[in-house]
N, C-alpha and C. Protein backbone atom coordinates (compact mmCIF):
# COMPACT_ATOMS: atom_id res chain seq x y z
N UNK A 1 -127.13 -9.38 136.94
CA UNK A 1 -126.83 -8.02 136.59
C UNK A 1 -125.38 -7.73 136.98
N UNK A 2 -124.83 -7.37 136.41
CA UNK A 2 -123.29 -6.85 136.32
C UNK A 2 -123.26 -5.09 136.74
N UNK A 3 -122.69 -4.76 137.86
CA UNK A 3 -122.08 -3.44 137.72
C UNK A 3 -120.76 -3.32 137.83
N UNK A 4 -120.54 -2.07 137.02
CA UNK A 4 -119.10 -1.96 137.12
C UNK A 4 -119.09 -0.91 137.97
N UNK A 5 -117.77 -1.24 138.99
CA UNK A 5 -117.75 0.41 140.05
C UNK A 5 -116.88 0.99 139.60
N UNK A 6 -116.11 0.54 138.87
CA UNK A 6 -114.83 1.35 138.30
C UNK A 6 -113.45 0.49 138.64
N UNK A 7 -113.54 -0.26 140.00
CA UNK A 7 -112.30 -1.11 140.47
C UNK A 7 -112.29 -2.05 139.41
N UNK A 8 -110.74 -2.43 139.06
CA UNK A 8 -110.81 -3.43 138.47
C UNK A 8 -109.71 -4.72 138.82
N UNK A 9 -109.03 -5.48 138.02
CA UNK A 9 -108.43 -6.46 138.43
C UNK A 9 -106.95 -5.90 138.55
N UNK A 10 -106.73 -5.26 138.45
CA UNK A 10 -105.55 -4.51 138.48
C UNK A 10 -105.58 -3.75 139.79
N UNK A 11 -106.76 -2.97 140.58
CA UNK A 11 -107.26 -2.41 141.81
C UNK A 11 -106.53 -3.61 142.63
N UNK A 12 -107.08 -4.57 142.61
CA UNK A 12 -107.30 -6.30 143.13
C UNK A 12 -105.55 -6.66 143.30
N UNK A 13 -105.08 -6.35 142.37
CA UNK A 13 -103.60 -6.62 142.21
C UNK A 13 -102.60 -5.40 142.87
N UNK A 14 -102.52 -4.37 143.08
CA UNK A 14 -102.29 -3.12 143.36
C UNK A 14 -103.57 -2.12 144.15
N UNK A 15 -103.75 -2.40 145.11
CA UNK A 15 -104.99 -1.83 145.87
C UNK A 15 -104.79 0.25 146.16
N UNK A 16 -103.18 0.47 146.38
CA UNK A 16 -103.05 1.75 146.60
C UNK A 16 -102.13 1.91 145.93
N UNK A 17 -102.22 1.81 144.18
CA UNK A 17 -101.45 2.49 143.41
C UNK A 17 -102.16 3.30 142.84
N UNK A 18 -103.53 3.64 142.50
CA UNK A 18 -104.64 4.52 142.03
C UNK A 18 -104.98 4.97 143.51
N UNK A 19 -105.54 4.90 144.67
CA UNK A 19 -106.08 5.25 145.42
C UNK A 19 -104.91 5.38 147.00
N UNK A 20 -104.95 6.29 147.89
CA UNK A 20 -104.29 6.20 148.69
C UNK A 20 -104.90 5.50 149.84
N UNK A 21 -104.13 5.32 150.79
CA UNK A 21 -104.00 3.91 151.75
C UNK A 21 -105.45 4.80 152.92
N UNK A 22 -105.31 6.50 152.79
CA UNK A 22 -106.30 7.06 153.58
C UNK A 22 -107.43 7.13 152.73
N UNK A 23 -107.58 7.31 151.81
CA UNK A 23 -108.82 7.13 150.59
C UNK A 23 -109.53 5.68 150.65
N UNK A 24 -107.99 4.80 151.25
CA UNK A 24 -108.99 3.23 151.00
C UNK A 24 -109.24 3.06 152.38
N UNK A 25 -108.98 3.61 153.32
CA UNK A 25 -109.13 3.54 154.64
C UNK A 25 -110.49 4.13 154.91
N UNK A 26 -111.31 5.19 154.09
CA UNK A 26 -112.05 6.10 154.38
C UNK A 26 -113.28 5.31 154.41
N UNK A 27 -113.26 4.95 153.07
CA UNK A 27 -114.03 4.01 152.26
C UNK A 27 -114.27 2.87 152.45
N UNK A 28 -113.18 2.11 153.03
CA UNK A 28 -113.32 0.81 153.34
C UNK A 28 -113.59 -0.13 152.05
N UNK A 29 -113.16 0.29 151.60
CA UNK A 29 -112.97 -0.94 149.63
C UNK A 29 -112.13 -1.96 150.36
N UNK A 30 -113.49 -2.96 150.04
CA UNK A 30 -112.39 -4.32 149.99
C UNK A 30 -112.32 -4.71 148.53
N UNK A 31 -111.42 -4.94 147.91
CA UNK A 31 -111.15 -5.57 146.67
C UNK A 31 -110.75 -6.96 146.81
N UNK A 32 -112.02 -7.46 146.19
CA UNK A 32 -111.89 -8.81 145.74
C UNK A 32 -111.98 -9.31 143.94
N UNK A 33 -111.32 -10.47 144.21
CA UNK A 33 -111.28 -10.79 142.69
C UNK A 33 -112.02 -11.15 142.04
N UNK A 34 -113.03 -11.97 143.24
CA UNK A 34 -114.72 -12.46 142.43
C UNK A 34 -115.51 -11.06 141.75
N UNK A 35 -114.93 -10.00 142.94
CA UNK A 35 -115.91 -9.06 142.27
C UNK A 35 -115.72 -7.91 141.53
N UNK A 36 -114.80 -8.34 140.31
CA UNK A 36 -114.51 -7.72 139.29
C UNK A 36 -115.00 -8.14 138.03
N UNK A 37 -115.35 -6.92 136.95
CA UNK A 37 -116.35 -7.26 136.27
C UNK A 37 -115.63 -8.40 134.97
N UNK A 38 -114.27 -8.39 134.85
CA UNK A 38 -113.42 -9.70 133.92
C UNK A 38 -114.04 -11.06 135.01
N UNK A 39 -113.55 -11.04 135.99
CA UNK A 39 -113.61 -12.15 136.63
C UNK A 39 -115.35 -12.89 136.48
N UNK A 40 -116.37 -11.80 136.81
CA UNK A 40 -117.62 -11.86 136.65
C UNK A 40 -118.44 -12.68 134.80
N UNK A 41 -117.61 -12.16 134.01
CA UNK A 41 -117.92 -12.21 132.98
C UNK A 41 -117.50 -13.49 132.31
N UNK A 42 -115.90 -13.60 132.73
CA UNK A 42 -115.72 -14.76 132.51
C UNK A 42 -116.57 -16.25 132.98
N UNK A 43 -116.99 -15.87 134.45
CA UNK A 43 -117.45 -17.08 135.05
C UNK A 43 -118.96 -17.27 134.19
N UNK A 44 -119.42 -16.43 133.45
CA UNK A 44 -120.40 -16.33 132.69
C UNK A 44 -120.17 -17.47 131.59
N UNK A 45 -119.30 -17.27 130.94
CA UNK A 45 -118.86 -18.05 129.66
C UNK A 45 -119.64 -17.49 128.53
N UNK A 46 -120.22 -16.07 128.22
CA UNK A 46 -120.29 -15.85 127.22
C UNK A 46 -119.30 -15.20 126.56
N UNK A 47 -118.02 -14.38 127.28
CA UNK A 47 -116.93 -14.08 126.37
C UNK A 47 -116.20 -14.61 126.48
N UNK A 48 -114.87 -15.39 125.57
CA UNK A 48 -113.61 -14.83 126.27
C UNK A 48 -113.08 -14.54 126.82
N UNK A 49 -112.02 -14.81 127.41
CA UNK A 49 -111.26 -13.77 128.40
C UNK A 49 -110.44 -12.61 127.47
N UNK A 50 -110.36 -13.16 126.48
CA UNK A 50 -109.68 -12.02 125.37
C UNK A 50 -109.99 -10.55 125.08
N UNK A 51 -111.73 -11.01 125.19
CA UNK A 51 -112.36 -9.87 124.40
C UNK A 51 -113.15 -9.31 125.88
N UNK A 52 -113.31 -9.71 127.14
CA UNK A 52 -113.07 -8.89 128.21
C UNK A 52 -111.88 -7.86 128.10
N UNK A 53 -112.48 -6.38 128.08
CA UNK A 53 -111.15 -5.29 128.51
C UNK A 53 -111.31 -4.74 129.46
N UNK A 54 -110.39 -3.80 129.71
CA UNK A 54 -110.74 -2.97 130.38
C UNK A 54 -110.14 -1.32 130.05
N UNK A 55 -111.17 -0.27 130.10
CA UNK A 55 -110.73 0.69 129.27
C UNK A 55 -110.48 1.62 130.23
């Protein structure tokens, strides 16, 4: 099962350019790359990496 939380690989790449450093402090988001839903999907091998987006 796949959820998406909304973080994405770009979160992963830039952690406090959407969210501030006290927002990610609050929360405690760790962003990892396994657990993004491109990264997830890919390791699947039913898409593409092409036709993975993100909207």
């Amino acid at each position: 099962m796949l959820i998406d939380t909304g973080y994405g690989t770009a979160d992963v790449w830039q952690p406090h350019l959407r969210l501030s450093k006290f927002f990610h402090a609050v929360l405690n988001i760790r962003f990892r790359r396994e657990k993004t839903a491109l990264y997830q999907v890919k390791g699947l091998a039913f898409l593409r990496p092409t036709f993975a987006t993100s909207y």
